[in-house]
PDB file of N, CA and C in Angstrom:
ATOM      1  N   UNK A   1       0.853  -1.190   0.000  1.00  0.00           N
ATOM      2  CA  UNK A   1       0.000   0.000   0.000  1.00  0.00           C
ATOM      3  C   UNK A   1       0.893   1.246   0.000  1.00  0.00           C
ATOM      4  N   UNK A   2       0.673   2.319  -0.608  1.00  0.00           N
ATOM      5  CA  UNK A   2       1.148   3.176  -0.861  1.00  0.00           C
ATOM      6  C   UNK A   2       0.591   4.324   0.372  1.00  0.00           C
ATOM      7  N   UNK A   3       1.359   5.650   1.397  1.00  0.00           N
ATOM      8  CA  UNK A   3       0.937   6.432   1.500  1.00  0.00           C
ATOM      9  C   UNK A   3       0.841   7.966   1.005  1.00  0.00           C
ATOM     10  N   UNK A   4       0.271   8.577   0.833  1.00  0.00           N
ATOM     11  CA  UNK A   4       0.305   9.370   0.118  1.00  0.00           C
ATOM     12  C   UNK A   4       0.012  10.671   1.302  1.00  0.00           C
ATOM     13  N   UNK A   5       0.514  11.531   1.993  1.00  0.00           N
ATOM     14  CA  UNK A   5       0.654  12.497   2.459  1.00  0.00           C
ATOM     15  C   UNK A   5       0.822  14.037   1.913  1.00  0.00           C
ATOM     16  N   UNK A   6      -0.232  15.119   2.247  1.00  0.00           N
ATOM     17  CA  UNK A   6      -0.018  16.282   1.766  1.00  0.00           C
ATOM     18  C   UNK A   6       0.113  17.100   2.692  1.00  0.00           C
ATOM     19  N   UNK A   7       0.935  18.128   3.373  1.00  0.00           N
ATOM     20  CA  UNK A   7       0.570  19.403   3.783  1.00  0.00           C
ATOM     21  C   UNK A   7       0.722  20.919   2.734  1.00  0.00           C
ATOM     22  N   UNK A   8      -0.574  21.286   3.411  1.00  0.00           N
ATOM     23  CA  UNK A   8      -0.613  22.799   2.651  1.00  0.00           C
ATOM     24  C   UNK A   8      -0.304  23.791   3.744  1.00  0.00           C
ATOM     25  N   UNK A   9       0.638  24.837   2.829  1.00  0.00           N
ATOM     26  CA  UNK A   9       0.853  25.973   3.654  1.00  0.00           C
ATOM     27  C   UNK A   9      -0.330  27.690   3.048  1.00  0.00           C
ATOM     28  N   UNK A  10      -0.908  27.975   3.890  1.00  0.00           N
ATOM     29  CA  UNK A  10      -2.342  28.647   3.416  1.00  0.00           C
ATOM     30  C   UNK A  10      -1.775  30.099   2.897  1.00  0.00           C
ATOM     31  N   UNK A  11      -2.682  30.573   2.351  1.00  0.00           N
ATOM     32  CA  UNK A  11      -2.136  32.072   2.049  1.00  0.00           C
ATOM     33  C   UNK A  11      -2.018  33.024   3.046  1.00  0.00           C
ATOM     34  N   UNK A  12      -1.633  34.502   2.872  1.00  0.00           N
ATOM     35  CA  UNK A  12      -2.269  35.656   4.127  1.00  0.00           C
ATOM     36  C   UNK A  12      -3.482  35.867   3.592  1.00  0.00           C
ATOM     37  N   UNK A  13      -3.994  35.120   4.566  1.00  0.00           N
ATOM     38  CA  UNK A  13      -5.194  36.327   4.480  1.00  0.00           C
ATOM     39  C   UNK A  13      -5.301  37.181   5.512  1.00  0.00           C
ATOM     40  N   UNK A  14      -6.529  38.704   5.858  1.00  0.00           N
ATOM     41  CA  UNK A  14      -7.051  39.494   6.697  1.00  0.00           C
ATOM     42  C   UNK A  14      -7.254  39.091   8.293  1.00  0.00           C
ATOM     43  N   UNK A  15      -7.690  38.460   8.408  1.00  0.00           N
ATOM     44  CA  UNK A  15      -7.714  37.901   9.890  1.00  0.00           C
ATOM     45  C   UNK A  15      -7.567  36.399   9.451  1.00  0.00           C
ATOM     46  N   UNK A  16      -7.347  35.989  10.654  1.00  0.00           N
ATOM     47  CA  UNK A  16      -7.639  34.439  11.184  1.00  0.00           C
ATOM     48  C   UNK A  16      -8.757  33.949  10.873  1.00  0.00           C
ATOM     49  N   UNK A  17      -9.796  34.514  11.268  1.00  0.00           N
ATOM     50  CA  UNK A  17     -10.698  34.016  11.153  1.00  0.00           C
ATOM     51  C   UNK A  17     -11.654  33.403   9.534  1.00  0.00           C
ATOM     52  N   UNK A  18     -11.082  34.435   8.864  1.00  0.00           N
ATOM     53  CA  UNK A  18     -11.162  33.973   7.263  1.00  0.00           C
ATOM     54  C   UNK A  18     -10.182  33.500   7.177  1.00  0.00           C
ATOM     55  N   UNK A  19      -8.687  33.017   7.067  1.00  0.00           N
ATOM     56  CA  UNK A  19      -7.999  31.962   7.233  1.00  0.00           C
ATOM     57  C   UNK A  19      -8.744  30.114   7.648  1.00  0.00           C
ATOM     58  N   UNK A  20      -8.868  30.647   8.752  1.00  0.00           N
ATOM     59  CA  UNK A  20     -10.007  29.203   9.119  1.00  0.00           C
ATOM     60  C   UNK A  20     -11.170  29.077   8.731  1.00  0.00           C
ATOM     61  N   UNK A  21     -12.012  30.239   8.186  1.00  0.00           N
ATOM     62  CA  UNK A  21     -13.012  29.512   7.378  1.00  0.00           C
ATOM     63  C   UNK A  21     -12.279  28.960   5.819  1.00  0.00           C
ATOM     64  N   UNK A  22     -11.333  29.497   5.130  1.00  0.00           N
ATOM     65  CA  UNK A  22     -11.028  28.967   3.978  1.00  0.00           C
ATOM     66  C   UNK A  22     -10.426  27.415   3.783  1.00  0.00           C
ATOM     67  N   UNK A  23      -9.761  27.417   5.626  1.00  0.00           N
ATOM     68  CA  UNK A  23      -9.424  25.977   5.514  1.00  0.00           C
ATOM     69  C   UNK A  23     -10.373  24.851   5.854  1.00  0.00           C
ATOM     70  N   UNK A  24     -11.434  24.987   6.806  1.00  0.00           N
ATOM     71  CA  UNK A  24     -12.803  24.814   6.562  1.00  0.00           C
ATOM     72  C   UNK A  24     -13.670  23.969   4.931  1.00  0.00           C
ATOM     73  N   UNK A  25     -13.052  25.055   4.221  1.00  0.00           N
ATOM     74  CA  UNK A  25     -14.016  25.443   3.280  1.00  0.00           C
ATOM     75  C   UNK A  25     -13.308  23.984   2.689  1.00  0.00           C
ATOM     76  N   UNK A  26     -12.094  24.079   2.381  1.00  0.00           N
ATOM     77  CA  UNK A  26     -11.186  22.791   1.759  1.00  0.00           C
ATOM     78  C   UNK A  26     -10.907  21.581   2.733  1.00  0.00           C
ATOM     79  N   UNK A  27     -11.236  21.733   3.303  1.00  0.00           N
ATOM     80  CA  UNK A  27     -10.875  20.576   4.363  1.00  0.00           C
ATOM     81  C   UNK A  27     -12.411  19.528   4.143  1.00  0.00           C
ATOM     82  N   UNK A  28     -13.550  20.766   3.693  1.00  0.00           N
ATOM     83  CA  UNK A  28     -15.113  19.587   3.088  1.00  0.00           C
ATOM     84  C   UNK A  28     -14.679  19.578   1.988  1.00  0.00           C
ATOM     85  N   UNK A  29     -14.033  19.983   0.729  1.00  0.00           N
ATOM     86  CA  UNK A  29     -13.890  19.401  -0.081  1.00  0.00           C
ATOM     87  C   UNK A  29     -13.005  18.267  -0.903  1.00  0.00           C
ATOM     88  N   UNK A  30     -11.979  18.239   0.021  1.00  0.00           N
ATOM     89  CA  UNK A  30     -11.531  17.058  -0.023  1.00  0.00           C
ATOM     90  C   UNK A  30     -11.943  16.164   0.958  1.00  0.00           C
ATOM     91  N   UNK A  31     -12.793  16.190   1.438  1.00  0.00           N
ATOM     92  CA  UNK A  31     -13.292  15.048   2.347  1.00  0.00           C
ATOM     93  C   UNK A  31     -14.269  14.918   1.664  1.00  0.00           C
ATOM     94  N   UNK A  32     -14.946  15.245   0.836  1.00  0.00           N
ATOM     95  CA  UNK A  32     -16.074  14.704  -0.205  1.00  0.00           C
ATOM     96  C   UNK A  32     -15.234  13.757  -1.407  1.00  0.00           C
ATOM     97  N   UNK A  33     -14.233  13.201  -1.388  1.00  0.00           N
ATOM     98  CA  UNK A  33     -13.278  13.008  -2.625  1.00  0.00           C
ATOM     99  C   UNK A  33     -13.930  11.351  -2.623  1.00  0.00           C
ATOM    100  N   UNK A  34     -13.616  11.250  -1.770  1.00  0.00           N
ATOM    101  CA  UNK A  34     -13.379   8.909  -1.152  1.00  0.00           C
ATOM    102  C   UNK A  34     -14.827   8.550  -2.042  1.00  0.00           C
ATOM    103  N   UNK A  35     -16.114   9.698  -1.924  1.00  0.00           N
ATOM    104  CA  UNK A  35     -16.800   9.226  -2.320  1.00  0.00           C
ATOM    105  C   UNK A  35     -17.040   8.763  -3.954  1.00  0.00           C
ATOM    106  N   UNK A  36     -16.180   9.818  -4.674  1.00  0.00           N
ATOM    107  CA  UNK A  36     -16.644   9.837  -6.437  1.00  0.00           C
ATOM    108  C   UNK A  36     -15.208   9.217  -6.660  1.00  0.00           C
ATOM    109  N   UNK A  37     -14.050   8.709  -5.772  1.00  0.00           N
ATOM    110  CA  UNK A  37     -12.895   8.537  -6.613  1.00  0.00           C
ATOM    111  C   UNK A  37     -12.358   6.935  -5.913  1.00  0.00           C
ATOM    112  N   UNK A  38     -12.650   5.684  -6.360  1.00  0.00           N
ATOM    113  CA  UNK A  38     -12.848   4.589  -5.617  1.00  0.00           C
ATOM    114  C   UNK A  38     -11.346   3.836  -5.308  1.00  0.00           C
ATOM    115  N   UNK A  39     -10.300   5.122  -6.224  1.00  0.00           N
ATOM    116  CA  UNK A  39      -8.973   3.940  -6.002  1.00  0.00           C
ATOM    117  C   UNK A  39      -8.380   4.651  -4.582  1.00  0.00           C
ATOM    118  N   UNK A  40      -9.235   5.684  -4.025  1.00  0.00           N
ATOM    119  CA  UNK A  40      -8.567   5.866  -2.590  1.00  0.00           C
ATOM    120  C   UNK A  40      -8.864   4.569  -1.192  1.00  0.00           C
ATOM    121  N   UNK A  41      -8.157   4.387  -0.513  1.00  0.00           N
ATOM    122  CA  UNK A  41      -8.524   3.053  -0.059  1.00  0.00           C
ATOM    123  C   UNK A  41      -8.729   3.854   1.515  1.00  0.00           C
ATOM    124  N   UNK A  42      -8.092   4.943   2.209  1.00  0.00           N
ATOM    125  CA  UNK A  42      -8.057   5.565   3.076  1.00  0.00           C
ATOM    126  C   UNK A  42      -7.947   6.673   2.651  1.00  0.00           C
ATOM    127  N   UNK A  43      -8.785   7.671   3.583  1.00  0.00           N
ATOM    128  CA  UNK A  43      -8.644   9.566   3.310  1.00  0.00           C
ATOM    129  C   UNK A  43      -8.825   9.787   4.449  1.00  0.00           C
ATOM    130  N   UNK A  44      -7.783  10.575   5.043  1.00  0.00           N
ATOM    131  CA  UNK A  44      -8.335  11.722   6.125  1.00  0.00           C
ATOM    132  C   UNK A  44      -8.133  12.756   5.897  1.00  0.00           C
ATOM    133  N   UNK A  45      -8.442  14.198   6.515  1.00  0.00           N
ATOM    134  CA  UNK A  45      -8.397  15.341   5.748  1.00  0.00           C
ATOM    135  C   UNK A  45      -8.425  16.028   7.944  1.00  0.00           C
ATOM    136  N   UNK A  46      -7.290  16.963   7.732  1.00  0.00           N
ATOM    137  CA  UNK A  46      -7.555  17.456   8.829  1.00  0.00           C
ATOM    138  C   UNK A  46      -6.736  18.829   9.096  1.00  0.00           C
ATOM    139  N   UNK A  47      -7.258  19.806   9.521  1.00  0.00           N
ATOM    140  CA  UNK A  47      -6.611  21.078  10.167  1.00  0.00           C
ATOM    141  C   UNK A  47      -5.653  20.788  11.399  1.00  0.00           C
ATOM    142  N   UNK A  48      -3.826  21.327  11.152  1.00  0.00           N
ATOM    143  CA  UNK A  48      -3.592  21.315  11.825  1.00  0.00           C
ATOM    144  C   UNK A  48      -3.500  22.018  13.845  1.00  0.00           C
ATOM    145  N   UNK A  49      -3.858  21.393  14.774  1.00  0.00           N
ATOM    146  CA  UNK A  49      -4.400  22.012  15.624  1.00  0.00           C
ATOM    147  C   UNK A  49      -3.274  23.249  16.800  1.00  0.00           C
ATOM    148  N   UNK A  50      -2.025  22.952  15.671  1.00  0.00           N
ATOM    149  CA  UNK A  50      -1.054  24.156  16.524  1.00  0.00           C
ATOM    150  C   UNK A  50      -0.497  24.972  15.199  1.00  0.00           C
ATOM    151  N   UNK A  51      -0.131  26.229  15.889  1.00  0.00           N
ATOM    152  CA  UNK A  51      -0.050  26.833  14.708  1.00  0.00           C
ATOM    153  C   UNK A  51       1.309  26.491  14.013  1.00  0.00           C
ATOM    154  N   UNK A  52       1.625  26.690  12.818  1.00  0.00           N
ATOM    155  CA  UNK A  52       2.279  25.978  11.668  1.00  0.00           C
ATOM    156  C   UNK A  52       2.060  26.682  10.470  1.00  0.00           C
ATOM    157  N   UNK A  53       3.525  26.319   9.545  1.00  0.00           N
ATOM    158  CA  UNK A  53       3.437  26.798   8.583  1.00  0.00           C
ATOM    159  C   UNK A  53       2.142  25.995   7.900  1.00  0.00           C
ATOM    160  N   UNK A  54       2.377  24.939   7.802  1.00  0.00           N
ATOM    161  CA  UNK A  54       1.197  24.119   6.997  1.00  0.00           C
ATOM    162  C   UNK A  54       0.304  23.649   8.209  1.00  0.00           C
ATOM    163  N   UNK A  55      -1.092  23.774   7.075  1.00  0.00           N
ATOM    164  CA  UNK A  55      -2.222  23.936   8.534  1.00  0.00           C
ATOM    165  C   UNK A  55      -3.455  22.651   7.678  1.00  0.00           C
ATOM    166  N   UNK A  56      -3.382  22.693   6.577  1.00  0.00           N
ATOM    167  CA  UNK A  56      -4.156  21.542   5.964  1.00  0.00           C
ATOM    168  C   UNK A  56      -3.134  20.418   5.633  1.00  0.00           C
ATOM    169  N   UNK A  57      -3.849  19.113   6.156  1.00  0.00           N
ATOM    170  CA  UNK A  57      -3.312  18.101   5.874  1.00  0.00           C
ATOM    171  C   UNK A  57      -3.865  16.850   5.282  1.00  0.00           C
ATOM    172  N   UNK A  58      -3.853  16.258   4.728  1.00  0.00           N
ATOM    173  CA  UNK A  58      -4.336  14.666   4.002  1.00  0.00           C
ATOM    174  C   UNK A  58      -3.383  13.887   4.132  1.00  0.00           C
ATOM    175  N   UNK A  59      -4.156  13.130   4.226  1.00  0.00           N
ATOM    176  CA  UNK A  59      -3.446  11.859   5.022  1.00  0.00           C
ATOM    177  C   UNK A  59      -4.251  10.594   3.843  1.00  0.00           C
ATOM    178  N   UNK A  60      -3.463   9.958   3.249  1.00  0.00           N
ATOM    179  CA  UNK A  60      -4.279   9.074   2.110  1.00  0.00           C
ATOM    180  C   UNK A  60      -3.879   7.709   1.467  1.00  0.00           C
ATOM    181  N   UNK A  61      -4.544   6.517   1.596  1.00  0.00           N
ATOM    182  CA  UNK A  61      -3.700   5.417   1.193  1.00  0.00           C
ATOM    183  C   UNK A  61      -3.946   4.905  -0.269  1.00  0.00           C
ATOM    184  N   UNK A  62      -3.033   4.340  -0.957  1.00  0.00           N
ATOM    185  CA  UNK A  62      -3.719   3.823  -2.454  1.00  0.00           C
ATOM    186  C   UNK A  62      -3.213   2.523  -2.856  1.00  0.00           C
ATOM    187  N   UNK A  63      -3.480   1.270  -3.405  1.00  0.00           N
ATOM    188  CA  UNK A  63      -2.728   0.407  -3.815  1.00  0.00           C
ATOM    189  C   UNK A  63      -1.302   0.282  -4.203  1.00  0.00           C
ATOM    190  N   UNK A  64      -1.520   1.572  -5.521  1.00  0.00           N
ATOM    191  CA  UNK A  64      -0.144   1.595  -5.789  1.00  0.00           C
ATOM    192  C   UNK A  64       0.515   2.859  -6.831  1.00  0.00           C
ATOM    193  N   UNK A  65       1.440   3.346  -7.127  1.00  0.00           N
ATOM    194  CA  UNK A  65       1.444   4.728  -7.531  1.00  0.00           C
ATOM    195  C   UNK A  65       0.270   4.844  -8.881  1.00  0.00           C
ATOM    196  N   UNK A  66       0.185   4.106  -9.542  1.00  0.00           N
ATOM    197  CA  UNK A  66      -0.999   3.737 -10.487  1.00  0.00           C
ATOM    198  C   UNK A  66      -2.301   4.191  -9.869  1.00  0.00           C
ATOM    199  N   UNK A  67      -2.412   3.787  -9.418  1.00  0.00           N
ATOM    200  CA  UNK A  67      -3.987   4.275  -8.256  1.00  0.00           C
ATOM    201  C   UNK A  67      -3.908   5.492  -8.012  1.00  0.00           C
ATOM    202  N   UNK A  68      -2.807   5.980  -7.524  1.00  0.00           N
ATOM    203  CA  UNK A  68      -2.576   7.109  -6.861  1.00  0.00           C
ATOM    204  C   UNK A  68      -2.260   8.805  -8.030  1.00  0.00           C
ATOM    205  N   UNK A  69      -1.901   8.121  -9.066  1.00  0.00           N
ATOM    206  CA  UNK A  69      -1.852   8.954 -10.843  1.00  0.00           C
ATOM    207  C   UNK A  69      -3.257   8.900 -11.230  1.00  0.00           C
ATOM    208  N   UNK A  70      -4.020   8.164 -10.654  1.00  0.00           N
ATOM    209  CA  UNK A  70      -5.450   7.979 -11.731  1.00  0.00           C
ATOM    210  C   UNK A  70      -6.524   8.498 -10.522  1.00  0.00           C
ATOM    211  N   UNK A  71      -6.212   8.976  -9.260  1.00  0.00           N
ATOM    212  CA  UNK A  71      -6.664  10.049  -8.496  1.00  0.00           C
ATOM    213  C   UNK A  71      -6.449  11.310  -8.631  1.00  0.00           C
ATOM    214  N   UNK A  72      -4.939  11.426  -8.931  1.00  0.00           N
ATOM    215  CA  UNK A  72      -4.919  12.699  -8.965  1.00  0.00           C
ATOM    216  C   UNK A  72      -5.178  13.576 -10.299  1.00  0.00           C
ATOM    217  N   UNK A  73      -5.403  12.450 -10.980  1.00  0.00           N
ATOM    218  CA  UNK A  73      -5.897  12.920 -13.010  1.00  0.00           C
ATOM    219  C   UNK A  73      -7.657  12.857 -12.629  1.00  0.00           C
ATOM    220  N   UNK A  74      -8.151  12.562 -11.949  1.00  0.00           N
ATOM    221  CA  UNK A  74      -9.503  12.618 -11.507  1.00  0.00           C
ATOM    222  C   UNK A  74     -10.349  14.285 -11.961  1.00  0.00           C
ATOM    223  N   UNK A  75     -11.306  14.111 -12.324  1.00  0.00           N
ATOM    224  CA  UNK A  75     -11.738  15.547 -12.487  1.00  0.00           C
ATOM    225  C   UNK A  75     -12.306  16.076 -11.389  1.00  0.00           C
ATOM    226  N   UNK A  76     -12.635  15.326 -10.378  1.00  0.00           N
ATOM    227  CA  UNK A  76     -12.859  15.443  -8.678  1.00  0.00           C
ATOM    228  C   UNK A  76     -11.839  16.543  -8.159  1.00  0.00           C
ATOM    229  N   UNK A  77     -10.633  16.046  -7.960  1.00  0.00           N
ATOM    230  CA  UNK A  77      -9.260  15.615  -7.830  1.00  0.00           C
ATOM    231  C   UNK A  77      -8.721  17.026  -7.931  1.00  0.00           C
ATOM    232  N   UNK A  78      -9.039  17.112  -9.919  1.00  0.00           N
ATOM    233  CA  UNK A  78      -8.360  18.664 -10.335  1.00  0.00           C
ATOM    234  C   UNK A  78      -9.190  19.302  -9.836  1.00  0.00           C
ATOM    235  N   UNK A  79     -10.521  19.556  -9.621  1.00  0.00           N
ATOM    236  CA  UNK A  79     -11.444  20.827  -9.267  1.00  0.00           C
ATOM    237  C   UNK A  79     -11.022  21.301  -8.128  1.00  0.00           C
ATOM    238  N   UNK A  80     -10.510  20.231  -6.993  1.00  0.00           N
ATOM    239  CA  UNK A  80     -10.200  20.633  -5.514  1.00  0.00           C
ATOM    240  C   UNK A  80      -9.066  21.146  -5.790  1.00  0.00           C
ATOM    241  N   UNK A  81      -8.176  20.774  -6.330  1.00  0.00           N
ATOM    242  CA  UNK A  81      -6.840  21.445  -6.545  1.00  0.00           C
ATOM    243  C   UNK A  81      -6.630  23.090  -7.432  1.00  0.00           C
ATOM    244  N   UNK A  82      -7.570  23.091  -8.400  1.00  0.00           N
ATOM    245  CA  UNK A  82      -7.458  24.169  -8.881  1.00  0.00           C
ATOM    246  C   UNK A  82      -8.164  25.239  -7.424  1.00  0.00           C
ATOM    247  N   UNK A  83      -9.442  24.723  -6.787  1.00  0.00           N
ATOM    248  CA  UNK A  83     -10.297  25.435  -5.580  1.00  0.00           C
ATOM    249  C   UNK A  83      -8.772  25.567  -4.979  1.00  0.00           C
ATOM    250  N   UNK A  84      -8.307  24.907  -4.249  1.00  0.00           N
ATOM    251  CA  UNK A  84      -7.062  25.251  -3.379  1.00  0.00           C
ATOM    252  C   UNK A  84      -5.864  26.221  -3.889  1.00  0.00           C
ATOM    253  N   UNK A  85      -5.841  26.288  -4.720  1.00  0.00           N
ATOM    254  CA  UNK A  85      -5.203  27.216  -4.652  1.00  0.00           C
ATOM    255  C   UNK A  85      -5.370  28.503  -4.971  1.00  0.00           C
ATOM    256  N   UNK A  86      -6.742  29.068  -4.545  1.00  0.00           N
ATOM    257  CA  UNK A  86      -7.181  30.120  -3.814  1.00  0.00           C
ATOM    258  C   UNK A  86      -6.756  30.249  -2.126  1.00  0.00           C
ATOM    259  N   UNK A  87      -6.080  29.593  -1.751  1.00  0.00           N
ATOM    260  CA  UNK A  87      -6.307  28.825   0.213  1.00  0.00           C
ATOM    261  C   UNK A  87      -4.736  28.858   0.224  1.00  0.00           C
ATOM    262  N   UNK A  88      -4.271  27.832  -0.580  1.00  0.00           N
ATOM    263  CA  UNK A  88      -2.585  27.617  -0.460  1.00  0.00           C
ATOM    264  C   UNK A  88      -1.612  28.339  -1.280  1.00  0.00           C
ATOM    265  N   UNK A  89      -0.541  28.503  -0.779  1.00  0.00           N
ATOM    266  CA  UNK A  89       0.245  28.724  -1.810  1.00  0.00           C
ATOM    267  C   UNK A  89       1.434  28.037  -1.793  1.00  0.00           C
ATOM    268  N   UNK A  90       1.650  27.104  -1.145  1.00  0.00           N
ATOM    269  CA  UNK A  90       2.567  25.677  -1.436  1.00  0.00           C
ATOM    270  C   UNK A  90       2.403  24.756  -0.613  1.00  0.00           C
ATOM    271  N   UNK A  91       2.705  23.581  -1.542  1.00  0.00           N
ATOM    272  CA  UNK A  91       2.310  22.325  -0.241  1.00  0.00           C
ATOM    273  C   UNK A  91       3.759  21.188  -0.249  1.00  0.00           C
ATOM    274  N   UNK A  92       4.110  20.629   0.673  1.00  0.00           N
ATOM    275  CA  UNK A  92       4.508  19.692   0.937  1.00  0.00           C
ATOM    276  C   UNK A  92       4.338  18.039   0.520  1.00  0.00           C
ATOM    277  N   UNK A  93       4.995  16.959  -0.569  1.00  0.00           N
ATOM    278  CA  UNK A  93       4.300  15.777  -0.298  1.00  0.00           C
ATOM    279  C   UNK A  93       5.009  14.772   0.256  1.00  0.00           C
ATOM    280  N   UNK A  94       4.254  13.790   0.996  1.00  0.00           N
ATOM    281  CA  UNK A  94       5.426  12.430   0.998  1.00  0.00           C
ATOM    282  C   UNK A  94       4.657  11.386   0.562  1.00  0.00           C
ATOM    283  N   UNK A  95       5.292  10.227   0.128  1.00  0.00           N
ATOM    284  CA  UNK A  95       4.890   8.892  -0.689  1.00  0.00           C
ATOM    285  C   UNK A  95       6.140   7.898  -0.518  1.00  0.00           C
ATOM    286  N   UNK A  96       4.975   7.093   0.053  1.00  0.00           N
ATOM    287  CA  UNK A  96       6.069   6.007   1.080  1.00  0.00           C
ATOM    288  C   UNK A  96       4.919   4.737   0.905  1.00  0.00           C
ATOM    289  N   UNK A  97       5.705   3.697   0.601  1.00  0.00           N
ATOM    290  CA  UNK A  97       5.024   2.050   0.811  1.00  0.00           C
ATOM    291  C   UNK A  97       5.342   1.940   2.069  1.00  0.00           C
ATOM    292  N   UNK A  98       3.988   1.547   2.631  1.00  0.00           N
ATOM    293  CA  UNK A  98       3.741   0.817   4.142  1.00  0.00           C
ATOM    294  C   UNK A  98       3.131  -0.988   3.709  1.00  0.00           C
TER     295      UNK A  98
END
């Protein structure tokens, strides 16, 4: 099994508080993903709870990098990614067999 790990580091925004609704806002839309995209085998999706450069995280398992190319070519997939990056402006990945 493959893991597939993301952190995002968010933009400035005006306050905090629109900060956390934007991560909010992406944190439901990739948690709507598991449902329309079937080669994810595990998804979690979570705000980090101390402050940090990167504050959105996914956490995600896939068979195998094959699975994991034919998620992220997903038109699901691209919509959240093009949405995010209104939110982020760089992210972090790791990809590791467990």
């Amino acid at each position: 099994m493959l893991r597939h790990i993301v952190m995002f580091k968010p933009r400035k925004f005006a306050t905090e508080a629109e900060k956390q609704e934007k991560l909010v806002f992406m944190k439901e839309v990739f948690e709507d993903l598991p449902i329309h995209i079937p080669q994810i085998k595990f998804y979690e999706v979570g705000i980090n709870q101390i402050e940090s450069e990167y504050m959105l995280v996914i956490n995600s398992l896939f068979e195998n990098f094959d699975e994991l190319r034919t998620y992220q070519a997903h038109p699901m997939h691209q919509k959240a990614v093009e949405m995010n990056k209104e939110v982020s402006e760089s992210k972090i990945v790791a990809d590791y067999y467990i």
